[in-house]
PDB file of N, CA and C in Angstrom:
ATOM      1  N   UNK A   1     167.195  90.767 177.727  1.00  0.00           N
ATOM      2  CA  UNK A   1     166.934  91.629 176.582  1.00  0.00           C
ATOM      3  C   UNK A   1     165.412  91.762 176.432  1.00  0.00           C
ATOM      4  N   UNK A   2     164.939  93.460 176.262  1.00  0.00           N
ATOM      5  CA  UNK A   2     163.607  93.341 176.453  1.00  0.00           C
ATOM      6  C   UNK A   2     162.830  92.372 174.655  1.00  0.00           C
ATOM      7  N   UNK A   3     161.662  92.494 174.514  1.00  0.00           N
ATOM      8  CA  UNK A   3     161.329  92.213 173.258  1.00  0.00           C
ATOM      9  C   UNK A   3     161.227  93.669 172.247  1.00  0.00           C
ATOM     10  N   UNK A   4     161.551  94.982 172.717  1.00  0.00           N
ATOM     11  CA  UNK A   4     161.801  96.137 171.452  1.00  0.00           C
ATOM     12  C   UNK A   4     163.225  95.863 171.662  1.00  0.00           C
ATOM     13  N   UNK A   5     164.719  95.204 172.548  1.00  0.00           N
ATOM     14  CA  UNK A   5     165.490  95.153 171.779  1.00  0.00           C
ATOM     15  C   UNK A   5     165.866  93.828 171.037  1.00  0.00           C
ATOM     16  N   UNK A   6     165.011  93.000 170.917  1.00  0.00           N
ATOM     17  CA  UNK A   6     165.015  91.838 169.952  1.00  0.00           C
ATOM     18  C   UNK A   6     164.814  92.554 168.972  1.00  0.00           C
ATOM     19  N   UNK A   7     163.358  92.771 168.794  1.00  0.00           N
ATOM     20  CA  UNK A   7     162.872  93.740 167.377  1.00  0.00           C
ATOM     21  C   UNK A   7     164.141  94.562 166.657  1.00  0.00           C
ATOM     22  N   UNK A   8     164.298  95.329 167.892  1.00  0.00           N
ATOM     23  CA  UNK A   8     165.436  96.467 166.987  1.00  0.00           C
ATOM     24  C   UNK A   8     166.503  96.171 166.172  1.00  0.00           C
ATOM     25  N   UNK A   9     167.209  94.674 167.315  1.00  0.00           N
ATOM     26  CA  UNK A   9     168.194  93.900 166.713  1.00  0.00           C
ATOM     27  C   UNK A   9     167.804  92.919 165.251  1.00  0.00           C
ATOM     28  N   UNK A  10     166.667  92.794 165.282  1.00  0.00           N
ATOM     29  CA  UNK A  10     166.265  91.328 163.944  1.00  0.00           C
ATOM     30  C   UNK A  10     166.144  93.227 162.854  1.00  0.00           C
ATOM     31  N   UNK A  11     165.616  94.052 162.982  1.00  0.00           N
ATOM     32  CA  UNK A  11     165.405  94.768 161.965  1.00  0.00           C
ATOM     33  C   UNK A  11     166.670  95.308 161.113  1.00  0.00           C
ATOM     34  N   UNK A  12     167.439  95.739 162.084  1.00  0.00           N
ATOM     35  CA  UNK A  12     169.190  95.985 161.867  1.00  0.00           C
ATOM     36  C   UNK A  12     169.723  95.289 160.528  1.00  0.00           C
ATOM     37  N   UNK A  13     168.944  93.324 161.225  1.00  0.00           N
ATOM     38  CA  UNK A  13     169.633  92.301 160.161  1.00  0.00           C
ATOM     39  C   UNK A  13     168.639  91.914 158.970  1.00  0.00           C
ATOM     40  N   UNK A  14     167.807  93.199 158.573  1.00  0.00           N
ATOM     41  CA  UNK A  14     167.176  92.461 157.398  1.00  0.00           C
ATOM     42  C   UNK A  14     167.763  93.135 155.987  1.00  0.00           C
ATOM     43  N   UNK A  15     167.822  92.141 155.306  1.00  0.00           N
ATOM     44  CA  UNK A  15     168.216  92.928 153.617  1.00  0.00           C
ATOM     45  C   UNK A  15     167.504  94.119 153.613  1.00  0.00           C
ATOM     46  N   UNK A  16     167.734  94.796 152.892  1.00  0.00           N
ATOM     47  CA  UNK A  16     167.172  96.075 151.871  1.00  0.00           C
ATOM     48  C   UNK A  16     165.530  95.357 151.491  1.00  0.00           C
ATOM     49  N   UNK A  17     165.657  94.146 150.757  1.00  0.00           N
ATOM     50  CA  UNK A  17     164.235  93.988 150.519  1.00  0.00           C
ATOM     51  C   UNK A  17     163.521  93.094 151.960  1.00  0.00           C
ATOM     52  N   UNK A  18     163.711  93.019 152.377  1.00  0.00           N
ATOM     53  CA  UNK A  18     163.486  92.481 153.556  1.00  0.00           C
ATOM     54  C   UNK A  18     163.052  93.910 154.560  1.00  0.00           C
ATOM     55  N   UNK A  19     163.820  94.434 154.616  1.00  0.00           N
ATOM     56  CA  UNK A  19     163.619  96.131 155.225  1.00  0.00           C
ATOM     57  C   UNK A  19     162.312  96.449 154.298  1.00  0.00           C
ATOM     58  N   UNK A  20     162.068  96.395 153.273  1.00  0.00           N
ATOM     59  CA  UNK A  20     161.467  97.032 152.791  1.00  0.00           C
ATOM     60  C   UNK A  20     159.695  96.403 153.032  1.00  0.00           C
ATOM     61  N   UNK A  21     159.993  95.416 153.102  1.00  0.00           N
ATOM     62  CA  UNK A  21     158.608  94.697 153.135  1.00  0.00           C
ATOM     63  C   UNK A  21     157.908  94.577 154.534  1.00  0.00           C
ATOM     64  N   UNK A  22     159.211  94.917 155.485  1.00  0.00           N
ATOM     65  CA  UNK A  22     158.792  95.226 156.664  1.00  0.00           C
ATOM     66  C   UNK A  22     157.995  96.552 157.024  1.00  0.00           C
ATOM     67  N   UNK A  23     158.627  97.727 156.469  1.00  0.00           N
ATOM     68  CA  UNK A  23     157.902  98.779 156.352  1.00  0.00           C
ATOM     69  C   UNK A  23     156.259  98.667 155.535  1.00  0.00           C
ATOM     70  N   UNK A  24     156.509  97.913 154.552  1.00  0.00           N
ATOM     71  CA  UNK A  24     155.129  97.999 153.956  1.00  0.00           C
ATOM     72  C   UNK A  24     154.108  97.355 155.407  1.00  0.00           C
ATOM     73  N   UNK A  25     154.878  96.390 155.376  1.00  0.00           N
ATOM     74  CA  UNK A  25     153.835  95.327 156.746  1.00  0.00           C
ATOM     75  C   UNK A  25     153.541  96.314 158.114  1.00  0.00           C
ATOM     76  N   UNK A  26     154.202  96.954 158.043  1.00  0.00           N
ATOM     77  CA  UNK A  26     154.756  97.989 159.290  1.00  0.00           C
ATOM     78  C   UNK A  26     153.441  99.013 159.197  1.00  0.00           C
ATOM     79  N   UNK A  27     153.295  99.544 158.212  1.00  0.00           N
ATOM     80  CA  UNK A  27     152.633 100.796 157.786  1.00  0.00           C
ATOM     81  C   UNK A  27     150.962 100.828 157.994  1.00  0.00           C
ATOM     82  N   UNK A  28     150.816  99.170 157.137  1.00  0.00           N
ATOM     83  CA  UNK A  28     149.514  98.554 157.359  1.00  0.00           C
ATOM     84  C   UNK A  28     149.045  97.710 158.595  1.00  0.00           C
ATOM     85  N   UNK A  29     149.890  97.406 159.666  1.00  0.00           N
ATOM     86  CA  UNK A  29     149.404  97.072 160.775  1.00  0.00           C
ATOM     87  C   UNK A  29     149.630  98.322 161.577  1.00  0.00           C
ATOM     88  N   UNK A  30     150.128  99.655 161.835  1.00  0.00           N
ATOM     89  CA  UNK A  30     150.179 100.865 162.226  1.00  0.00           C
ATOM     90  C   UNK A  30     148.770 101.674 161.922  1.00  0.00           C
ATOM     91  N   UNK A  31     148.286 101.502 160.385  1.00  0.00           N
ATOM     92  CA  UNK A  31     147.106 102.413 160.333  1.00  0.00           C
ATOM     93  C   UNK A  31     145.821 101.606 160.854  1.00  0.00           C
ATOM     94  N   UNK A  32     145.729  99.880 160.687  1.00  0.00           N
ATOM     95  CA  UNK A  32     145.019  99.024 161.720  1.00  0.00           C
ATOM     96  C   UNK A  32     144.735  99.734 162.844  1.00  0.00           C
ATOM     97  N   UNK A  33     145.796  99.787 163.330  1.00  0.00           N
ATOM     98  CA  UNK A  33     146.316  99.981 164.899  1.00  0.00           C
ATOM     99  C   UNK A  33     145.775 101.206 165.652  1.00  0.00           C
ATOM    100  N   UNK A  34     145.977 102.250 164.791  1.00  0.00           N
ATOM    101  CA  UNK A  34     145.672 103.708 164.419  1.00  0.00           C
ATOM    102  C   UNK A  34     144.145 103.505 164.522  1.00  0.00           C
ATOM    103  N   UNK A  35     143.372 102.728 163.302  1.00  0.00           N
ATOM    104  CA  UNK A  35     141.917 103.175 163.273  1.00  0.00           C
ATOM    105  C   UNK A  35     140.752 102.091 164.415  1.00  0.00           C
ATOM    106  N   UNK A  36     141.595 101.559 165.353  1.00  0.00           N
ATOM    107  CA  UNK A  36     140.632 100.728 166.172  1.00  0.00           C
ATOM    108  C   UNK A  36     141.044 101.642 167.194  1.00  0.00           C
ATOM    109  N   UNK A  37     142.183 102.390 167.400  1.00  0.00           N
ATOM    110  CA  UNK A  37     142.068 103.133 168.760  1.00  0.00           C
ATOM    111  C   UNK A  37     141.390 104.591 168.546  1.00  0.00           C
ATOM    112  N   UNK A  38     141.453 104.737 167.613  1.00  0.00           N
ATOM    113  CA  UNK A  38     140.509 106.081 167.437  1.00  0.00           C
ATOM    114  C   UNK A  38     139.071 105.678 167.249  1.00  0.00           C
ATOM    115  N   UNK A  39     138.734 104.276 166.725  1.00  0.00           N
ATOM    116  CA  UNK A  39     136.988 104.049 166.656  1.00  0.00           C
ATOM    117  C   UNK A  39     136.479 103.756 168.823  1.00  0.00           C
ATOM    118  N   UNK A  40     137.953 102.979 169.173  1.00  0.00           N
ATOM    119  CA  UNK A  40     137.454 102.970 170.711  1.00  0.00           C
ATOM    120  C   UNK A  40     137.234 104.431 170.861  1.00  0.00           C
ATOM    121  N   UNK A  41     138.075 105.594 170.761  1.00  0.00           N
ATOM    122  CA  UNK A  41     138.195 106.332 171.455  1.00  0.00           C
ATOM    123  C   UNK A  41     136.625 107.440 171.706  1.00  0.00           C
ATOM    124  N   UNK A  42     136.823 107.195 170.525  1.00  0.00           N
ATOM    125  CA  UNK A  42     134.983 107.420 169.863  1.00  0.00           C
ATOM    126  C   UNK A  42     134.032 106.915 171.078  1.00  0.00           C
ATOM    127  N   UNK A  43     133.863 105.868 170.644  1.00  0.00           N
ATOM    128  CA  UNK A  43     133.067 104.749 171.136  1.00  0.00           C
ATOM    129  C   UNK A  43     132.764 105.551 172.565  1.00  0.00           C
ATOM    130  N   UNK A  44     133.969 105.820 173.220  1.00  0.00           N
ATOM    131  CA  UNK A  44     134.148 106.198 174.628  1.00  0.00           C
ATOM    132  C   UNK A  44     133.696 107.574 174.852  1.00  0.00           C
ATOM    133  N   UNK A  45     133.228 107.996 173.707  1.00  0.00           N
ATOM    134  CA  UNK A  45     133.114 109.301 173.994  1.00  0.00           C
ATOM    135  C   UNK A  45     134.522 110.553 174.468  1.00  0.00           C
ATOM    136  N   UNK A  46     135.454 109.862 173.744  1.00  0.00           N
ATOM    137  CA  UNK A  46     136.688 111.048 173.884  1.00  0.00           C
ATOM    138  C   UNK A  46     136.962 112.252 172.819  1.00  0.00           C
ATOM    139  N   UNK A  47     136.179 111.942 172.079  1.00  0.00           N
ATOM    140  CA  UNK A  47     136.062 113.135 171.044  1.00  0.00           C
ATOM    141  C   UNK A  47     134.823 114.036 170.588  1.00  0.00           C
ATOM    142  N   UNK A  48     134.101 113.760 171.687  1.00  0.00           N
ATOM    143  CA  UNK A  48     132.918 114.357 171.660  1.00  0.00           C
ATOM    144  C   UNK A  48     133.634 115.866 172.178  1.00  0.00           C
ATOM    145  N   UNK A  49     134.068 116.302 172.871  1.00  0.00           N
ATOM    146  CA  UNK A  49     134.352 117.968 173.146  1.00  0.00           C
ATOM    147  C   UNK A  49     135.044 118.182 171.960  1.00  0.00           C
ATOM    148  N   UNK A  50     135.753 117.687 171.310  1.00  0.00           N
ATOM    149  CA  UNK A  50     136.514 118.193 169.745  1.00  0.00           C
ATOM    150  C   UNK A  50     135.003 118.284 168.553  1.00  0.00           C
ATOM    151  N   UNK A  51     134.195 117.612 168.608  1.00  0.00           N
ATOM    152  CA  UNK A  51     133.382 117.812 167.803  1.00  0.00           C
ATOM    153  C   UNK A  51     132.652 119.022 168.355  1.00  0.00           C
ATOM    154  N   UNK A  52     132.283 119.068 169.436  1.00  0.00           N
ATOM    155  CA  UNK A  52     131.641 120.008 169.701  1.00  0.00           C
ATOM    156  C   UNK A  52     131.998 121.382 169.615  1.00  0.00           C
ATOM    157  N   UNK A  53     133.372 121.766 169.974  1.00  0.00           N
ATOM    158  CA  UNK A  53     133.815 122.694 169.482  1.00  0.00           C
ATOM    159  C   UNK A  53     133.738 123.124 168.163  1.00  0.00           C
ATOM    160  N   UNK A  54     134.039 122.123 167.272  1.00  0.00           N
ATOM    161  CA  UNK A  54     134.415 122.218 165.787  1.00  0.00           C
ATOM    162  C   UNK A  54     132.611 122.753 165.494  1.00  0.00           C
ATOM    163  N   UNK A  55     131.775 122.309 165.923  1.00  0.00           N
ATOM    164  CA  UNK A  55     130.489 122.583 165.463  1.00  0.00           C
ATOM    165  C   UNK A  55     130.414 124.404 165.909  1.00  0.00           C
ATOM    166  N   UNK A  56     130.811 124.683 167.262  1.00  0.00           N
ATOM    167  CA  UNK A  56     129.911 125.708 167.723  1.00  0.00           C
ATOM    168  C   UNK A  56     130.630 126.247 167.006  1.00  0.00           C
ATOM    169  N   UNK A  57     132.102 126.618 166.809  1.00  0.00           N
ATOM    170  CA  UNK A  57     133.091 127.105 165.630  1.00  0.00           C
ATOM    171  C   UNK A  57     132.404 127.485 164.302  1.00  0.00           C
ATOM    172  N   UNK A  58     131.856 126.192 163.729  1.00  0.00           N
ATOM    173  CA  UNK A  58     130.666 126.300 162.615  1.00  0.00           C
ATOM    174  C   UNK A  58     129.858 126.964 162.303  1.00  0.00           C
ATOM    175  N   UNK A  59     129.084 126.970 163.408  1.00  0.00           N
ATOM    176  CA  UNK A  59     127.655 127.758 163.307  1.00  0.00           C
ATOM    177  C   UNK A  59     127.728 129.352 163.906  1.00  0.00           C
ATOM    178  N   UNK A  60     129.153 129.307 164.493  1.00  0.00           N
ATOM    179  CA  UNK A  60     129.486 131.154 165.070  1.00  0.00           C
ATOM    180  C   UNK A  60     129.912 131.590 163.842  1.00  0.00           C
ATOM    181  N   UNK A  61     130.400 130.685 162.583  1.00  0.00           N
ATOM    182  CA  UNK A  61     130.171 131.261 161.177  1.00  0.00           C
ATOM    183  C   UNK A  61     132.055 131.741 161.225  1.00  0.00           C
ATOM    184  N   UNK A  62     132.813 130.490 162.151  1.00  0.00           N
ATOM    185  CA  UNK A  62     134.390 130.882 162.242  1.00  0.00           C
ATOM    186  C   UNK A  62     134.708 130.059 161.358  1.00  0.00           C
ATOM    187  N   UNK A  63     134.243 129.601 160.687  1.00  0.00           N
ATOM    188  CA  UNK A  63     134.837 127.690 159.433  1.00  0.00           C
ATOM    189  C   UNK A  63     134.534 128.195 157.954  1.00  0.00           C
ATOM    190  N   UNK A  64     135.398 128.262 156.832  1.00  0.00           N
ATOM    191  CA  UNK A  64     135.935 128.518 155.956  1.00  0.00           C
ATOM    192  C   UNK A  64     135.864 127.329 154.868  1.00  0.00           C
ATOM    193  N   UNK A  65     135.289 127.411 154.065  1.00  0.00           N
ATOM    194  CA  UNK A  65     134.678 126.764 153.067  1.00  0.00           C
ATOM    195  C   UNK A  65     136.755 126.079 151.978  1.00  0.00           C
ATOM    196  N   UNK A  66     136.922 125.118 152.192  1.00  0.00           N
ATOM    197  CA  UNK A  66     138.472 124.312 151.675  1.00  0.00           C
ATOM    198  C   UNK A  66     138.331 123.818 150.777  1.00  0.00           C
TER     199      UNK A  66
END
């Protein structure tokens, strides 16, 4: 049995509040998770052509004041 079908199986068996606190725990190690791979991704220079676009976009006067 791999370890996502352990996981899948222990989640199946948790109470309602038990479910529930998992999601909270869930949510906040997900956006963790979320903001160190987007600061690497940075870091790495993988979002440098998205900025750059978004700029020349800018200054060709195509970006709309929100």
């Amino acid at each position: 049995m791999s370890t996502l079908e352990i996981v899948e199986n222990a989640v199946t068996q948790l109470s309602p509040h038990e479910l529930a606190r998992f999601r909270e725990w869930f949510a906040e190690y997900d956006g963790e998770f979320w903001d160190h791979q987007i600061q690497a991704d940075v870091t790495a220079g993988k979002l440098d052509s998205l900025a750059d676009e978004a700029l020349a976009e800018y200054h060709a006067g195509k970006a709309i004041e929100i």
